[in-house]
PDB file of N, CA and C in Angstrom:
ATOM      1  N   UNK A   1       7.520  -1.110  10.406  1.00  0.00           N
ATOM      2  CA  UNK A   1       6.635  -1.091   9.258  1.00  0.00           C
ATOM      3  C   UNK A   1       5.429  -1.954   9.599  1.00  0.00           C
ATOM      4  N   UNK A   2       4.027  -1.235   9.280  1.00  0.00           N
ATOM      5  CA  UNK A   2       3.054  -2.004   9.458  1.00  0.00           C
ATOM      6  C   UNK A   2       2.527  -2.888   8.385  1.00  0.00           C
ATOM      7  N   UNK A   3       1.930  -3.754   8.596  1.00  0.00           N
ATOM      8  CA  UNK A   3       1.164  -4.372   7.500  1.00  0.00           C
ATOM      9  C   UNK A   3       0.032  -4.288   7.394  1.00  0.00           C
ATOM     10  N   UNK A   4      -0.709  -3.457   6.432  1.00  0.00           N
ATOM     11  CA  UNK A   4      -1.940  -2.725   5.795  1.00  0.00           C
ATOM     12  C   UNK A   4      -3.220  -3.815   5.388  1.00  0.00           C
ATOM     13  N   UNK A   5      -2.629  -4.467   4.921  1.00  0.00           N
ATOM     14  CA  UNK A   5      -3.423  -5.637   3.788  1.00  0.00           C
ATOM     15  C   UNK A   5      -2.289  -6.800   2.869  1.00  0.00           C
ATOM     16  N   UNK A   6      -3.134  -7.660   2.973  1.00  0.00           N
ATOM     17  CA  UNK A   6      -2.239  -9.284   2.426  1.00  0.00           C
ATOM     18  C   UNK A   6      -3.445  -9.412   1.363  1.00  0.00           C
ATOM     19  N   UNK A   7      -3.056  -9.725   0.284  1.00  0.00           N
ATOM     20  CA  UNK A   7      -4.337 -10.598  -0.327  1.00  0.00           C
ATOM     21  C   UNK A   7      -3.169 -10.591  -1.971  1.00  0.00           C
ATOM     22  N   UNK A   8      -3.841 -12.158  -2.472  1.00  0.00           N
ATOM     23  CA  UNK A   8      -3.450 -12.357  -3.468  1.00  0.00           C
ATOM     24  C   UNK A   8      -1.993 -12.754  -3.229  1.00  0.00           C
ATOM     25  N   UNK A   9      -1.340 -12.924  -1.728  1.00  0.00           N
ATOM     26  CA  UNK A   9       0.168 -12.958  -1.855  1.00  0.00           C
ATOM     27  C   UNK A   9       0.853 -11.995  -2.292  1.00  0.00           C
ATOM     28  N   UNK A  10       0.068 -10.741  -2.066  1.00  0.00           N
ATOM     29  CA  UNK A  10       1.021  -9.372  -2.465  1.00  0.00           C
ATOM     30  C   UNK A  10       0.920  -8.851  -0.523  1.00  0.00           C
ATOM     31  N   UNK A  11       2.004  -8.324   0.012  1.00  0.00           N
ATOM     32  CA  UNK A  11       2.061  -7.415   1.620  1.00  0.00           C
ATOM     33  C   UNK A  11       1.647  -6.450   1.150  1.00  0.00           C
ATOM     34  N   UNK A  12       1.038  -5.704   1.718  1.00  0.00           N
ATOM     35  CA  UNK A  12       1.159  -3.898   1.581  1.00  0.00           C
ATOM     36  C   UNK A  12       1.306  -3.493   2.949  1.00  0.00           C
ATOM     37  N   UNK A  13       2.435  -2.653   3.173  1.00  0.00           N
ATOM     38  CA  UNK A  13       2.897  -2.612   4.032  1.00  0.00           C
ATOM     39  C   UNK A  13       3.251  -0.574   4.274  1.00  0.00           C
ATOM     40  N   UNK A  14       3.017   0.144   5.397  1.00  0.00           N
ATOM     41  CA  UNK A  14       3.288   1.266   5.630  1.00  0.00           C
ATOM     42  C   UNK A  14       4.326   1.751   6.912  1.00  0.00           C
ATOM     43  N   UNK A  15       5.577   2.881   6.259  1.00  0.00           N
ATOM     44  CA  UNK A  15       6.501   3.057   7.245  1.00  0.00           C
ATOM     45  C   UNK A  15       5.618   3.864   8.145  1.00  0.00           C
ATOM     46  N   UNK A  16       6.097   3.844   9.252  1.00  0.00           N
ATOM     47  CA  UNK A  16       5.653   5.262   9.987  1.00  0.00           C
ATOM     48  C   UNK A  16       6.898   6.258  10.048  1.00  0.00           C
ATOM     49  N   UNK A  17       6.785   7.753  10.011  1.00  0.00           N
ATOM     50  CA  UNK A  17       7.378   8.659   9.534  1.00  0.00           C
ATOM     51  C   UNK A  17       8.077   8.662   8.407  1.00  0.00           C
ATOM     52  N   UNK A  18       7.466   7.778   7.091  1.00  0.00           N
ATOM     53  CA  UNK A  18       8.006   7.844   5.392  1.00  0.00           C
ATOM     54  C   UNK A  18       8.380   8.985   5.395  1.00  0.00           C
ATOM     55  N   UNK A  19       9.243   9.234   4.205  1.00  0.00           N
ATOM     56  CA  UNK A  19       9.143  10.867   3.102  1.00  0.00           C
ATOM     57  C   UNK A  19       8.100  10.545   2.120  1.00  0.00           C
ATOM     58  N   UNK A  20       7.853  11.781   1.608  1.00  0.00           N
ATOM     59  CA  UNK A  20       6.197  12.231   1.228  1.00  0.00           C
ATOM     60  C   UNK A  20       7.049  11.762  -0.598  1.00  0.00           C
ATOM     61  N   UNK A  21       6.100  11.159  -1.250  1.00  0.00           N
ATOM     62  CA  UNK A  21       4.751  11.586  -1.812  1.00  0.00           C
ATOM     63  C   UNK A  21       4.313  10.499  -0.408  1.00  0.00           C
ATOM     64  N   UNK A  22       2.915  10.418  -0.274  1.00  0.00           N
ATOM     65  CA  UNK A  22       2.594   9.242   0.479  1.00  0.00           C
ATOM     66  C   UNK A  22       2.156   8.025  -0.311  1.00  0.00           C
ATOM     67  N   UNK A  23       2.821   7.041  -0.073  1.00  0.00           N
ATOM     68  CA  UNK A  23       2.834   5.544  -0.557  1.00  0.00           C
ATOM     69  C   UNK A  23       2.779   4.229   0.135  1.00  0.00           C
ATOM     70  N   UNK A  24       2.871   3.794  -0.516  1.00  0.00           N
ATOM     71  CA  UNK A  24       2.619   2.275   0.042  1.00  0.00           C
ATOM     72  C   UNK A  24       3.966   1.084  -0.201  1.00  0.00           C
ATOM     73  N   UNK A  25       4.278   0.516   0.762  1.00  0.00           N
ATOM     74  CA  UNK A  25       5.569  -0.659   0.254  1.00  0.00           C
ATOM     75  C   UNK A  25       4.447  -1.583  -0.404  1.00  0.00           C
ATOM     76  N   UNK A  26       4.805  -2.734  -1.029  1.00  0.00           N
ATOM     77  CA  UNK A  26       4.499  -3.751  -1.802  1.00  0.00           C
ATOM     78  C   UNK A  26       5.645  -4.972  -1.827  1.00  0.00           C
ATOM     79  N   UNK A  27       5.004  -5.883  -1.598  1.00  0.00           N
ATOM     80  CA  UNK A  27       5.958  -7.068  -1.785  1.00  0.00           C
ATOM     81  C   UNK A  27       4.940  -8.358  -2.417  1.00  0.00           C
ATOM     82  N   UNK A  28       5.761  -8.753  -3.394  1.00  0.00           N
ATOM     83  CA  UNK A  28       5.253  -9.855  -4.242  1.00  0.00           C
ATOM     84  C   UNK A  28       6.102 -10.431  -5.021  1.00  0.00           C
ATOM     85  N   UNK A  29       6.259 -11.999  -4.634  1.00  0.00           N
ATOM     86  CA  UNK A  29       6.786 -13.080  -5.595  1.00  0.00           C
ATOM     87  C   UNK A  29       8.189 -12.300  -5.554  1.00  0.00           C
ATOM     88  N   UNK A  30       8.837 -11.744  -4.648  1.00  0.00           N
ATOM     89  CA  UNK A  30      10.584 -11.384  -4.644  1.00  0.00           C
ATOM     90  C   UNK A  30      10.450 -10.198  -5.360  1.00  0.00           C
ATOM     91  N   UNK A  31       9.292  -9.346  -5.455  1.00  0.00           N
ATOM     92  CA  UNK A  31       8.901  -7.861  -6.241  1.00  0.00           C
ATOM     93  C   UNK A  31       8.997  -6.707  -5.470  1.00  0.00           C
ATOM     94  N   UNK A  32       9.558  -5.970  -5.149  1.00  0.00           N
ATOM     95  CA  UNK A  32       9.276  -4.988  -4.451  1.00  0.00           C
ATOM     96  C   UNK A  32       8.734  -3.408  -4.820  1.00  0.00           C
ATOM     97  N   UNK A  33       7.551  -2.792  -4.416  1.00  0.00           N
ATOM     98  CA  UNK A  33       7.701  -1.595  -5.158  1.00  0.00           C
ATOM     99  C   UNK A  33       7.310  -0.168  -4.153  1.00  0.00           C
ATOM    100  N   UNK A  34       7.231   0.924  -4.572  1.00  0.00           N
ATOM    101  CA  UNK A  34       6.737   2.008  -3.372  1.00  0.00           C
ATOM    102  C   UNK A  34       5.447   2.306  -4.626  1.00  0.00           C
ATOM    103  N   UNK A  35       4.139   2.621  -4.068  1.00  0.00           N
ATOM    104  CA  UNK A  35       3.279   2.676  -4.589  1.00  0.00           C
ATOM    105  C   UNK A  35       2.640   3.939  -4.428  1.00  0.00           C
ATOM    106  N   UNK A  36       2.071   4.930  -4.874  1.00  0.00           N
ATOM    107  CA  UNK A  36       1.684   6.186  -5.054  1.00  0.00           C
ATOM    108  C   UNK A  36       0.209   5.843  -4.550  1.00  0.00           C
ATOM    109  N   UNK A  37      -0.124   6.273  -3.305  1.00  0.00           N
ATOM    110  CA  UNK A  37      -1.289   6.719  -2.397  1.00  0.00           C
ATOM    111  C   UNK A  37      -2.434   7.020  -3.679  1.00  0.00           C
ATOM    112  N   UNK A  38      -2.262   8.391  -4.032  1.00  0.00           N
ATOM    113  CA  UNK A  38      -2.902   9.054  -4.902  1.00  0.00           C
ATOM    114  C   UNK A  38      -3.708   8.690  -6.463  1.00  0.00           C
ATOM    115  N   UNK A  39      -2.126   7.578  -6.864  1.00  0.00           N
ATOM    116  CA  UNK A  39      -2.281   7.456  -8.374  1.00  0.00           C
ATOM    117  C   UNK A  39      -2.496   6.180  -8.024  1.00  0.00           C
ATOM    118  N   UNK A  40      -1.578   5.414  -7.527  1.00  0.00           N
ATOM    119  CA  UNK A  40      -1.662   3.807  -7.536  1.00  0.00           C
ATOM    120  C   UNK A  40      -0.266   3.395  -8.340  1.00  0.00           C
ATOM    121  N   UNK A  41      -0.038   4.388  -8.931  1.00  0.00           N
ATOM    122  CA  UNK A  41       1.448   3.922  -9.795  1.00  0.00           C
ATOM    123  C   UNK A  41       2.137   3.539  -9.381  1.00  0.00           C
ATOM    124  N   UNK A  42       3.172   3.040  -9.642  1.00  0.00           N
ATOM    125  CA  UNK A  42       4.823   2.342  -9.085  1.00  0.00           C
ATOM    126  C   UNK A  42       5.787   3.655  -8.718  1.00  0.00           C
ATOM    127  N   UNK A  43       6.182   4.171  -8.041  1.00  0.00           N
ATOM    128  CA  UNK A  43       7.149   5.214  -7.741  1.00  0.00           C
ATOM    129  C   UNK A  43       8.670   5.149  -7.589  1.00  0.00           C
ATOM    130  N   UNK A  44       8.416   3.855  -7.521  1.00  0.00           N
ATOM    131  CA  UNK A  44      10.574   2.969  -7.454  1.00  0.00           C
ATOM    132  C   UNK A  44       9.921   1.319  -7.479  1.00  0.00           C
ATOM    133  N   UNK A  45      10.971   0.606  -7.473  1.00  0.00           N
ATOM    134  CA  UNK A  45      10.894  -0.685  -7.704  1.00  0.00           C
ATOM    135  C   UNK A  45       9.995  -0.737  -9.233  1.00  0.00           C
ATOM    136  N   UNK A  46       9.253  -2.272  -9.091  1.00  0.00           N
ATOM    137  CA  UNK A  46       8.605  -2.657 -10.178  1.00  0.00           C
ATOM    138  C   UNK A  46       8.056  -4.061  -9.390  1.00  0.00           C
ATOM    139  N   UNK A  47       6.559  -4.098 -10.116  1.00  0.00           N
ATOM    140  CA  UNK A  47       5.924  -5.532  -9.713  1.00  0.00           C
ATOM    141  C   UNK A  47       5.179  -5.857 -11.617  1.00  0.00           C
ATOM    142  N   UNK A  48       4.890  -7.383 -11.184  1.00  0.00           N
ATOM    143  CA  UNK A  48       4.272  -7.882 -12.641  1.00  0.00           C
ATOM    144  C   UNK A  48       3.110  -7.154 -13.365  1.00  0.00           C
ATOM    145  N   UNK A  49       2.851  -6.757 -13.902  1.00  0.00           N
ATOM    146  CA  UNK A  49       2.087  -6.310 -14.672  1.00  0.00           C
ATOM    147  C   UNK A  49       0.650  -6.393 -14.068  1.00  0.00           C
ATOM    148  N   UNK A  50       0.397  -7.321 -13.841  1.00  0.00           N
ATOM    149  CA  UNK A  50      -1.059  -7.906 -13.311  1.00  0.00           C
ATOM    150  C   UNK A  50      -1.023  -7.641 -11.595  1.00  0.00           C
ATOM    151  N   UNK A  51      -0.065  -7.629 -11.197  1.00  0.00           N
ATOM    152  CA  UNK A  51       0.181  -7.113  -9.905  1.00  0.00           C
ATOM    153  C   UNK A  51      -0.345  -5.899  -9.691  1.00  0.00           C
ATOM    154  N   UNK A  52       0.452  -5.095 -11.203  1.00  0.00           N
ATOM    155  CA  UNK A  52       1.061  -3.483 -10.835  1.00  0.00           C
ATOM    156  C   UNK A  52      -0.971  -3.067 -10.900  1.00  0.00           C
ATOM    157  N   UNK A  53      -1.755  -4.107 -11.625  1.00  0.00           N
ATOM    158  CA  UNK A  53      -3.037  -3.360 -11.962  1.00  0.00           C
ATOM    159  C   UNK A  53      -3.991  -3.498 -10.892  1.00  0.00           C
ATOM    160  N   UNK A  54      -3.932  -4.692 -10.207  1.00  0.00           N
ATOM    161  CA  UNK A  54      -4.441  -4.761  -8.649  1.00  0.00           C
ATOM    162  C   UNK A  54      -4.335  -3.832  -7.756  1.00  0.00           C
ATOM    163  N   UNK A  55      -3.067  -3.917  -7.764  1.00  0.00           N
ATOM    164  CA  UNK A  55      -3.095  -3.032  -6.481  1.00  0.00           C
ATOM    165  C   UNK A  55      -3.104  -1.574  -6.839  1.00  0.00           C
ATOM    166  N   UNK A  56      -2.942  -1.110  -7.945  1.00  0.00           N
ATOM    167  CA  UNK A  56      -3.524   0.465  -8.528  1.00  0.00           C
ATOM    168  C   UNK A  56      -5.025   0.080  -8.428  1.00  0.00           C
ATOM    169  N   UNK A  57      -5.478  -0.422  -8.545  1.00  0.00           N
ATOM    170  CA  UNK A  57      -6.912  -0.117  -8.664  1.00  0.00           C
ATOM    171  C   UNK A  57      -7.284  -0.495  -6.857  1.00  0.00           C
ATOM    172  N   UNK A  58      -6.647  -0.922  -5.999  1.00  0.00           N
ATOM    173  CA  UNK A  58      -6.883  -0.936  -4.901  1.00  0.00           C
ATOM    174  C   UNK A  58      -6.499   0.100  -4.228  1.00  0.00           C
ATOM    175  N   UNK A  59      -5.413   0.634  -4.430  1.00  0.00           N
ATOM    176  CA  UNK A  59      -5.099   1.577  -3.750  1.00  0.00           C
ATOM    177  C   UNK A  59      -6.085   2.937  -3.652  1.00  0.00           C
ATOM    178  N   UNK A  60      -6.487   2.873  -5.187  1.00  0.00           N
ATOM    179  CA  UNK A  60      -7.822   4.012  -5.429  1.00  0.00           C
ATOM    180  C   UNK A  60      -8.919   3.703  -5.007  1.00  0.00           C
ATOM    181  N   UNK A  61      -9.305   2.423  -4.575  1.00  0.00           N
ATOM    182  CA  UNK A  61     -10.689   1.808  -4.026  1.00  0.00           C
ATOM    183  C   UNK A  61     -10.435   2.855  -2.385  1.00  0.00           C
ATOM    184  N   UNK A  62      -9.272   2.148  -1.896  1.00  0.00           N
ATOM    185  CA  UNK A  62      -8.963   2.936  -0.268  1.00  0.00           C
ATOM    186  C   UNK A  62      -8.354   3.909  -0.461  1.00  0.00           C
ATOM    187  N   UNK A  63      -8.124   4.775  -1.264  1.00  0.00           N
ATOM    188  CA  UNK A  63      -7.444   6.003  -0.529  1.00  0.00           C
ATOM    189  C   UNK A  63      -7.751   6.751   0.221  1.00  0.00           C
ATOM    190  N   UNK A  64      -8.579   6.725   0.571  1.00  0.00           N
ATOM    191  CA  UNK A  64      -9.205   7.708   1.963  1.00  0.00           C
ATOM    192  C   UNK A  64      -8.583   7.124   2.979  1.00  0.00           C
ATOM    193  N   UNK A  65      -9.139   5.800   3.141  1.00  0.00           N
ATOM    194  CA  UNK A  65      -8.131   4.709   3.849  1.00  0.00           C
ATOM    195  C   UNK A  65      -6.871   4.659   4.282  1.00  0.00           C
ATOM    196  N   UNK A  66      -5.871   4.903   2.943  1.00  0.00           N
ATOM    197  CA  UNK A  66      -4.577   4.504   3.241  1.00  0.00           C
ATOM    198  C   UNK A  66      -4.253   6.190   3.383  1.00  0.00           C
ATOM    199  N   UNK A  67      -5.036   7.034   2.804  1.00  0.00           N
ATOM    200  CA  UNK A  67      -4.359   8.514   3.070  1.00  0.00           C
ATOM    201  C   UNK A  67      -4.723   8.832   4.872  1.00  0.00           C
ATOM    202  N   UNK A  68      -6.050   8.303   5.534  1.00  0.00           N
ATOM    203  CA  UNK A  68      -6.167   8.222   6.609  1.00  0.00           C
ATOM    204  C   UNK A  68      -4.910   7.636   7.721  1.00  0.00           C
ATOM    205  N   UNK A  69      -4.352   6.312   7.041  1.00  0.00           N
ATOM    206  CA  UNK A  69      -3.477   5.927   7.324  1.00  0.00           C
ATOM    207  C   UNK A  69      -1.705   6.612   7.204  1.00  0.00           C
ATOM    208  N   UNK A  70      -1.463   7.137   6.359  1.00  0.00           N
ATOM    209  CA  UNK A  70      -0.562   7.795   6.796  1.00  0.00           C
ATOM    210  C   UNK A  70      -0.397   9.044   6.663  1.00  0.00           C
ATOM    211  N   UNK A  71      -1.080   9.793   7.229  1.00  0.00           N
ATOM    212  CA  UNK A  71      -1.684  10.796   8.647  1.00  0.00           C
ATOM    213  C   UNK A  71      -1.289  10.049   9.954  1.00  0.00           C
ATOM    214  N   UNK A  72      -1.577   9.017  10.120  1.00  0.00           N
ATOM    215  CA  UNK A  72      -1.616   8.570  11.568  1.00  0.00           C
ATOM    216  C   UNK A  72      -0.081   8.144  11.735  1.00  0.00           C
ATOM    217  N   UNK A  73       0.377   7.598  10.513  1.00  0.00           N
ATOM    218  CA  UNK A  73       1.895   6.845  10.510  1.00  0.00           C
ATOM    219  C   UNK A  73       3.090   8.268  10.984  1.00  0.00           C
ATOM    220  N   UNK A  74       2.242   9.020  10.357  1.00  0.00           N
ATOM    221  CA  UNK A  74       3.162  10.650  10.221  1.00  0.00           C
ATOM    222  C   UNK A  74       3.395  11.141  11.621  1.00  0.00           C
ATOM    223  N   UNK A  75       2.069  10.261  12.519  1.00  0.00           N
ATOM    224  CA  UNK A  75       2.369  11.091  14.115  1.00  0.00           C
ATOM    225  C   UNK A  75       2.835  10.229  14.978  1.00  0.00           C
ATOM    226  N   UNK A  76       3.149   8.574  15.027  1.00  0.00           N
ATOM    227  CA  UNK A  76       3.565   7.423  14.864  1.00  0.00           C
ATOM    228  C   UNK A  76       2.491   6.849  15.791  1.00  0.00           C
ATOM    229  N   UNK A  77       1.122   6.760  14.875  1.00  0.00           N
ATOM    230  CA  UNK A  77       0.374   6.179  15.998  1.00  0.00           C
ATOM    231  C   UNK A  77      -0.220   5.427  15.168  1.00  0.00           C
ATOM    232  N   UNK A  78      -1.164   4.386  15.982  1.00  0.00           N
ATOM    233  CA  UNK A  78      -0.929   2.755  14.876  1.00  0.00           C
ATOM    234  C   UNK A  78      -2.005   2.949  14.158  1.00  0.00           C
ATOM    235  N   UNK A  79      -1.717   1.821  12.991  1.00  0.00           N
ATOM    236  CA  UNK A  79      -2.207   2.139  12.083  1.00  0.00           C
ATOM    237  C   UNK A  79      -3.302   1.264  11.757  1.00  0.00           C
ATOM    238  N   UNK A  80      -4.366   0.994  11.081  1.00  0.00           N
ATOM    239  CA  UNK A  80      -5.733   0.530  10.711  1.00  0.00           C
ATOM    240  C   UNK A  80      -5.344  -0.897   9.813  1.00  0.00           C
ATOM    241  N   UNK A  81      -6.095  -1.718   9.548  1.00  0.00           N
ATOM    242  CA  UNK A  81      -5.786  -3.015   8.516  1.00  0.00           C
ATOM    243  C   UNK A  81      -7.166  -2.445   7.130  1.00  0.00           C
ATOM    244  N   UNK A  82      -6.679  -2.661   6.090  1.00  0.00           N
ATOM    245  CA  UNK A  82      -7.582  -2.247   5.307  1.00  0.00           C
ATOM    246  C   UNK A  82      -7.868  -3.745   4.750  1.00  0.00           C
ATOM    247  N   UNK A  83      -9.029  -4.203   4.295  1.00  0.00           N
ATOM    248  CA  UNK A  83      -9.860  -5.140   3.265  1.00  0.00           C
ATOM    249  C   UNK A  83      -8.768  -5.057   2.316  1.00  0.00           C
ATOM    250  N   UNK A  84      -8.650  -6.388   1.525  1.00  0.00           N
ATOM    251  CA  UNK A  84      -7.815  -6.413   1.048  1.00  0.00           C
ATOM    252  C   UNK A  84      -8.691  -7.133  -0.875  1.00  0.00           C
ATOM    253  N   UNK A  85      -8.293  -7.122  -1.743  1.00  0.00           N
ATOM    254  CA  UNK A  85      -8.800  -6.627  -2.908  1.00  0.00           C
ATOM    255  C   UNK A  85      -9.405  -7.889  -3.459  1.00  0.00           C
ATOM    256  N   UNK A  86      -9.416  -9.206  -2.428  1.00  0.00           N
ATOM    257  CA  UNK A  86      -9.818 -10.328  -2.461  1.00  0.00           C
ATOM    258  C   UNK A  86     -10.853 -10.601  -1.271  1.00  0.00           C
ATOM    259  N   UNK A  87     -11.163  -9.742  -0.723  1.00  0.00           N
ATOM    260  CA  UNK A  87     -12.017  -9.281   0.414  1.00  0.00           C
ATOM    261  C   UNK A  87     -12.065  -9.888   1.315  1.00  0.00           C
ATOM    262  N   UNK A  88     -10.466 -10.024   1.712  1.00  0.00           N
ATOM    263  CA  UNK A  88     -10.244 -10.980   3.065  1.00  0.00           C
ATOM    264  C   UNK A  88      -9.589 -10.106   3.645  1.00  0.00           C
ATOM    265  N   UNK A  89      -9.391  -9.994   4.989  1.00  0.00           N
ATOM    266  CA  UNK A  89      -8.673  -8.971   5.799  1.00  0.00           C
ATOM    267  C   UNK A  89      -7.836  -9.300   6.254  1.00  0.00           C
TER     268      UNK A  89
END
């Protein structure tokens, strides 16, 4: 599993060869969640509220990004670091 982006003390993290929808892992404060590429929503797990709105609204800032990204995870070839929503990399 790669690691995408850190910021705020949340990982975002991508398998290579996931099952589809395409998403994102998340880890925060002992939170874990799979995150919807597309929507930004929570798809399993659960994170805090204020978490869950960060990183939905980040995920939609990059999705070209992270959909670029797993495309590449899908053929297992490495993967990109995206800006992270505190604009540290």
């Amino acid at each position: 599993m790669s690691i995408l982006s850190v910021f705020f003390g949340m990982i975002v993290r991508m398998w290579h060869d996931d099952h589809p929808p395409p998403h994102v892992h998340v880890e925060y404060q002992g939170f874990v969640a799979q995150v919807s590429i597309e929507t930004g929503e929570i798809l399993r797990g659960q994170l805090p509220r204020k978490a869950a709105a960060i990183v939905r609204e980040w995920c939609l800032k990059h999705q070209h990004e992270l959909l670029d990204n797993w495309q590449r995870a899908q053929r297992f070839e490495p993967l990109e670091r995206i800006e992270g929503a505190d604009h540290d990399d």
